[in-house]
PDB file of N, CA and C in Angstrom:
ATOM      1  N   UNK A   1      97.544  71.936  78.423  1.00  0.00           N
ATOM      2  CA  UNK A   1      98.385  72.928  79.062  1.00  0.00           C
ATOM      3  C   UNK A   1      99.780  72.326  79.245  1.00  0.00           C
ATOM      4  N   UNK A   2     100.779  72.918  78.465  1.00  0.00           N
ATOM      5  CA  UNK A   2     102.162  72.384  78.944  1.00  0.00           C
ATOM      6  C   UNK A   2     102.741  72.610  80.191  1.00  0.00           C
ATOM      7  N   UNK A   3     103.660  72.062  80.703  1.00  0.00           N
ATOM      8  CA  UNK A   3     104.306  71.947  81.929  1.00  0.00           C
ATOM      9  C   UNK A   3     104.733  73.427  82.497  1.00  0.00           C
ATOM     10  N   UNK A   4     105.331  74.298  81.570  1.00  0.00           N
ATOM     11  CA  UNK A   4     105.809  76.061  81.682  1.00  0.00           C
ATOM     12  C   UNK A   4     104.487  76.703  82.245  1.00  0.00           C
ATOM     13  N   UNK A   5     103.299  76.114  81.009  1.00  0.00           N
ATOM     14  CA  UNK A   5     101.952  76.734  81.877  1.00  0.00           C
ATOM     15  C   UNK A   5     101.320  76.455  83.221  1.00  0.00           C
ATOM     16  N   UNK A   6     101.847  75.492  83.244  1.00  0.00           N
ATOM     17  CA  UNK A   6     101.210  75.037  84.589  1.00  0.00           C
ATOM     18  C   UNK A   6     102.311  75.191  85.754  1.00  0.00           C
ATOM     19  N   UNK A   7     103.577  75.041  85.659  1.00  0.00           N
ATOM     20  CA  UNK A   7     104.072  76.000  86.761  1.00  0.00           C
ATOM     21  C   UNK A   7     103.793  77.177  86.839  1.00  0.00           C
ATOM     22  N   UNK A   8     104.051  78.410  85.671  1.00  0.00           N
ATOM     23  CA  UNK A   8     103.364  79.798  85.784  1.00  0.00           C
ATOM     24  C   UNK A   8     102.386  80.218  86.424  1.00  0.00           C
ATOM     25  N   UNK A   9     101.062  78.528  85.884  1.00  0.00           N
ATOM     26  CA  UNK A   9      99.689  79.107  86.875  1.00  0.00           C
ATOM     27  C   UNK A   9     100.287  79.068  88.218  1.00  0.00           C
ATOM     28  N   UNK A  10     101.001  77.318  88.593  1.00  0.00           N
ATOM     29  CA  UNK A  10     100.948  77.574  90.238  1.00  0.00           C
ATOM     30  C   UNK A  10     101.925  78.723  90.682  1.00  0.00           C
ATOM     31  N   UNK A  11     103.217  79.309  90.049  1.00  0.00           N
ATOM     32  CA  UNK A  11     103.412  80.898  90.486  1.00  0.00           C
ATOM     33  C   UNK A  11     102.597  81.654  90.655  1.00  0.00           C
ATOM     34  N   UNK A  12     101.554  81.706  89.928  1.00  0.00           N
ATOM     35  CA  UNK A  12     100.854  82.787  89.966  1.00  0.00           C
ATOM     36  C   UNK A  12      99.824  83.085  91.431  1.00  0.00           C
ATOM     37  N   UNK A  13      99.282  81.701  91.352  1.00  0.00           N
ATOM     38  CA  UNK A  13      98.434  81.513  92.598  1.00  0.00           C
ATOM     39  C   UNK A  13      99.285  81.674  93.395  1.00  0.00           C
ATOM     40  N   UNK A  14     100.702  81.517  94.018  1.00  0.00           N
ATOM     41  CA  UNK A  14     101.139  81.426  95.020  1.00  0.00           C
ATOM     42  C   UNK A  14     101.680  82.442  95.311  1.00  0.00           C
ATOM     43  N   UNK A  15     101.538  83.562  94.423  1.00  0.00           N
ATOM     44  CA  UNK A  15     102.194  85.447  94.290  1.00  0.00           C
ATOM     45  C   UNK A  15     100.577  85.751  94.701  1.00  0.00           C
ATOM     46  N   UNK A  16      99.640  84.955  94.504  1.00  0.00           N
ATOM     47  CA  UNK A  16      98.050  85.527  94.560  1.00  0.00           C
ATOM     48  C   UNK A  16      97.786  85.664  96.047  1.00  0.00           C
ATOM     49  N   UNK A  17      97.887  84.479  96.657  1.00  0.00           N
ATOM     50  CA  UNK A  17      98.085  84.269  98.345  1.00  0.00           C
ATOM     51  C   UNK A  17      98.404  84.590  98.815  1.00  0.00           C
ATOM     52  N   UNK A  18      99.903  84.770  98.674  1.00  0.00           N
ATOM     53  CA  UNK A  18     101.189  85.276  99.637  1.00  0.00           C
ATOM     54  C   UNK A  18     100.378  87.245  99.698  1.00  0.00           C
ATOM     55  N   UNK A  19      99.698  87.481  98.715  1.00  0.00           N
ATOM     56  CA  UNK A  19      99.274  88.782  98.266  1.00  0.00           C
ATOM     57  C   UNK A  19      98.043  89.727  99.354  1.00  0.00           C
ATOM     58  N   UNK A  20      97.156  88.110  98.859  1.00  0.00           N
ATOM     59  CA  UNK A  20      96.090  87.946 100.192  1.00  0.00           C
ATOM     60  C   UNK A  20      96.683  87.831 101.418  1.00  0.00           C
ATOM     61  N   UNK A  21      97.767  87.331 101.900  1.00  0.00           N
ATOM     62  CA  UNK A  21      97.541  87.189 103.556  1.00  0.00           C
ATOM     63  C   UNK A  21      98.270  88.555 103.754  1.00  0.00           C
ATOM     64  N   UNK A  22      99.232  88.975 102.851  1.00  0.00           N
ATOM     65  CA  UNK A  22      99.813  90.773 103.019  1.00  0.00           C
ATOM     66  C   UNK A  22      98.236  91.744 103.072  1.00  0.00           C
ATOM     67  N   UNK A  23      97.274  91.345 102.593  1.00  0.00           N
ATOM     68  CA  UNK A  23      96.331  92.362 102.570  1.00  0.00           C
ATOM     69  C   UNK A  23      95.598  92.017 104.047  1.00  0.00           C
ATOM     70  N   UNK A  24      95.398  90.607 104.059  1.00  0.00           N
ATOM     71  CA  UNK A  24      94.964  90.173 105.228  1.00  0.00           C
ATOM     72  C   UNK A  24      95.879  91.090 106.954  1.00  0.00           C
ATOM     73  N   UNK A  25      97.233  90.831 107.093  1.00  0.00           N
ATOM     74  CA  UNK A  25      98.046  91.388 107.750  1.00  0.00           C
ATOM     75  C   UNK A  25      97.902  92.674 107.791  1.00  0.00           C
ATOM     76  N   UNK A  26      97.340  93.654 106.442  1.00  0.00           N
ATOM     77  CA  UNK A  26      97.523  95.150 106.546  1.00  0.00           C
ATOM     78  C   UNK A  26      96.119  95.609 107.593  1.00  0.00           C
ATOM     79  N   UNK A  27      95.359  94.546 107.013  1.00  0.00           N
ATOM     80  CA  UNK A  27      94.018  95.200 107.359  1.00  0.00           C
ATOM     81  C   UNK A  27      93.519  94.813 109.143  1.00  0.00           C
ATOM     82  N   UNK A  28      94.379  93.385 109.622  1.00  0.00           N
ATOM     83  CA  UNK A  28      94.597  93.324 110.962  1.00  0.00           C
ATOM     84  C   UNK A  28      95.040  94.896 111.792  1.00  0.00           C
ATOM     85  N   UNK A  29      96.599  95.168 111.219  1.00  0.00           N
ATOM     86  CA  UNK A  29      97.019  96.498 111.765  1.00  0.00           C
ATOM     87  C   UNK A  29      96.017  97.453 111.732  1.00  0.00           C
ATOM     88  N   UNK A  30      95.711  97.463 110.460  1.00  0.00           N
ATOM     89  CA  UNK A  30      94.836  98.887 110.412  1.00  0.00           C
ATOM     90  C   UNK A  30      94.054  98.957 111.531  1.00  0.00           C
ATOM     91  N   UNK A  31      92.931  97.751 111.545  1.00  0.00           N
ATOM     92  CA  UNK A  31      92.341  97.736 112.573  1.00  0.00           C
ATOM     93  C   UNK A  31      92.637  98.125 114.023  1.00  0.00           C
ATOM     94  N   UNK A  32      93.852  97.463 114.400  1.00  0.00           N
ATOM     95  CA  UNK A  32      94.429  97.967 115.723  1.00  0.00           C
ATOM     96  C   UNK A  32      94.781  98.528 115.853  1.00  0.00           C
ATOM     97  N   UNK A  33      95.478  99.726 114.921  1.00  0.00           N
ATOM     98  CA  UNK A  33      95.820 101.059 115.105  1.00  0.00           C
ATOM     99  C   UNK A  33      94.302 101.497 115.403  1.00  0.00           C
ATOM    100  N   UNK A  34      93.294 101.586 114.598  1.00  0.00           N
ATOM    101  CA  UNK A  34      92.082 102.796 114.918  1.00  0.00           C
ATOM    102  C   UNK A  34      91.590 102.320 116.002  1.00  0.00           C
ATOM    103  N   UNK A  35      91.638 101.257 116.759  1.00  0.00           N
ATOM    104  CA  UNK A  35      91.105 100.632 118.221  1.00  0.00           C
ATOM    105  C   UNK A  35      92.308 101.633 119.427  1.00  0.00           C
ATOM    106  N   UNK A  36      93.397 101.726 119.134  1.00  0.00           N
ATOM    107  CA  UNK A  36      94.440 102.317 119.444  1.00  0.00           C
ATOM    108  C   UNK A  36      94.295 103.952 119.693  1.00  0.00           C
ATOM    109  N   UNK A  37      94.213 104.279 118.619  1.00  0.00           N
ATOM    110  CA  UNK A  37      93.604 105.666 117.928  1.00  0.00           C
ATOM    111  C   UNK A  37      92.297 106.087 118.761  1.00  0.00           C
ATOM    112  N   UNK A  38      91.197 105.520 118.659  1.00  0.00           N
ATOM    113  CA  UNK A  38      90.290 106.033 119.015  1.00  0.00           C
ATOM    114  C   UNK A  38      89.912 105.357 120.798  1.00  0.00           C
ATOM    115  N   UNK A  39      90.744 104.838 121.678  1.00  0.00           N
ATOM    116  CA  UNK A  39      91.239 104.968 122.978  1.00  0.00           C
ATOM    117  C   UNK A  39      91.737 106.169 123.567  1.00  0.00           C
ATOM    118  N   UNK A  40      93.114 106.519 122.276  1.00  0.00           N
ATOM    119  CA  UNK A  40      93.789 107.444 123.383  1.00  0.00           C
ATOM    120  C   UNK A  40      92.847 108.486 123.284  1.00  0.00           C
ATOM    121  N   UNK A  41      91.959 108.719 121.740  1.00  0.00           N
ATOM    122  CA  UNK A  41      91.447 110.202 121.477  1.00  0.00           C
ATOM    123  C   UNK A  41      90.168 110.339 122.963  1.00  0.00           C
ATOM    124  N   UNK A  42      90.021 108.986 123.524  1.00  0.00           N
ATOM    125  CA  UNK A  42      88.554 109.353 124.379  1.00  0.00           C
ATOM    126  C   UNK A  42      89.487 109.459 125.747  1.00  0.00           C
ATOM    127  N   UNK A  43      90.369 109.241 125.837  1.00  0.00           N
ATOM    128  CA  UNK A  43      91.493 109.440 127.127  1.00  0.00           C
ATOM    129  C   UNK A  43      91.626 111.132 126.729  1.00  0.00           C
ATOM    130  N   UNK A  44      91.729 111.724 125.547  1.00  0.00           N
ATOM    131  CA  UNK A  44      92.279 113.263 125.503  1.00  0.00           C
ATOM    132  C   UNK A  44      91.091 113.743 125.940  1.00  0.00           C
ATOM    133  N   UNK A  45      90.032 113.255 125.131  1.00  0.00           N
ATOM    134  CA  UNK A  45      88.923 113.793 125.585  1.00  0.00           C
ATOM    135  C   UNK A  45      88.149 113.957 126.909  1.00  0.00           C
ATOM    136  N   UNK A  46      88.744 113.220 127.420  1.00  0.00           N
ATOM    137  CA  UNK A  46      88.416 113.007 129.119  1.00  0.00           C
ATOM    138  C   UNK A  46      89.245 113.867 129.242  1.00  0.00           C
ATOM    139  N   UNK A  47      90.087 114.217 129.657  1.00  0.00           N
ATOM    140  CA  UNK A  47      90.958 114.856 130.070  1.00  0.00           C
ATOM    141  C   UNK A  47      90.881 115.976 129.646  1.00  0.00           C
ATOM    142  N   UNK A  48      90.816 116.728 128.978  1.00  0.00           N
ATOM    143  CA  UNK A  48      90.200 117.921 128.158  1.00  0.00           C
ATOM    144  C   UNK A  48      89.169 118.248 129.037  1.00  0.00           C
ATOM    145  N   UNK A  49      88.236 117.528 129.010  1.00  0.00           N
ATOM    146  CA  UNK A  49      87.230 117.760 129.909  1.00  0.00           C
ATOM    147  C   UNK A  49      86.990 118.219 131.548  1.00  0.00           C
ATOM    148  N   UNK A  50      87.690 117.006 131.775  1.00  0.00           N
ATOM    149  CA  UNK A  50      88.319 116.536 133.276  1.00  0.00           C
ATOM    150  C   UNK A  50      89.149 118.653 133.478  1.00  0.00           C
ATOM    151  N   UNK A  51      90.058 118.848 132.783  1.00  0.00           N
ATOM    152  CA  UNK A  51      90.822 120.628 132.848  1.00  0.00           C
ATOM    153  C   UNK A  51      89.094 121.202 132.587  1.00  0.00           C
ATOM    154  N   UNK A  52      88.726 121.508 132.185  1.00  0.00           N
ATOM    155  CA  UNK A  52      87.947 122.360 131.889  1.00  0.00           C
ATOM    156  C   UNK A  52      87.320 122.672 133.046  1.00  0.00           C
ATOM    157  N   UNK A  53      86.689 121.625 133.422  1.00  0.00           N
ATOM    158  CA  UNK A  53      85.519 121.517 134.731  1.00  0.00           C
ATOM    159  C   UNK A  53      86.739 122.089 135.984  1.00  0.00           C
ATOM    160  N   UNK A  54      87.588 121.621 135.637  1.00  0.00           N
ATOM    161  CA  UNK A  54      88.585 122.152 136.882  1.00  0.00           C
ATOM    162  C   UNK A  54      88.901 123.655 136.764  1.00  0.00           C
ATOM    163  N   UNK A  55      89.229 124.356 135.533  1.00  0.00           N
ATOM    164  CA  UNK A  55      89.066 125.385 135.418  1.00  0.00           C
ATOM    165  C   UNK A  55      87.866 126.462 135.420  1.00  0.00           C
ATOM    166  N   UNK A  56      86.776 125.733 135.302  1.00  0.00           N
ATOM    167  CA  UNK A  56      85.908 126.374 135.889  1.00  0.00           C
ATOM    168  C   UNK A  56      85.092 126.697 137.258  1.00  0.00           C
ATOM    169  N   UNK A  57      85.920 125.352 138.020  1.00  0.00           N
ATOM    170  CA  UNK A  57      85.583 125.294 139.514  1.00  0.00           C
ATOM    171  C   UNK A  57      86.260 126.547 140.357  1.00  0.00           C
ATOM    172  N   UNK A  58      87.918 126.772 139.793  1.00  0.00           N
ATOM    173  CA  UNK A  58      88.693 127.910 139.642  1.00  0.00           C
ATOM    174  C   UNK A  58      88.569 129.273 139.538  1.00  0.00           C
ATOM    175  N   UNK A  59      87.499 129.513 138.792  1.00  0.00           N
ATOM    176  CA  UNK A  59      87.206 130.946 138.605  1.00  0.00           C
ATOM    177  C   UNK A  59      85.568 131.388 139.677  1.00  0.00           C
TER     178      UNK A  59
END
């Protein structure tokens, strides 16, 4: 393997990594958005609830 090839490989691996920890990083967020996401939705849902029962104490 000449010298061109073997820097190319180590470019390559190091566009490969840098690639992985961007997928790594996306999939952190993702995660904490739907932990995020599915908080506030059980806060609406309480609350939704929480009116209802009140509106029916009401009538």
């Amino acid at each position: 393997m000449s010298i061109n090839e073997e820097k190319e490989l180590i470019r390559l691996n190091m566009r490969k990594y840098a690639a992985l920890d961007d997928l790594d990083e996306a999939r952190r967020k993702l995660s904490e958005a739907q932990r995020e996401y599915a908080c506030k939705r059980k806060a609406h849902q309480k609350a939704v609830q929480e009116y209802l029962d009140y509106a029916e104490r009401r009538v």
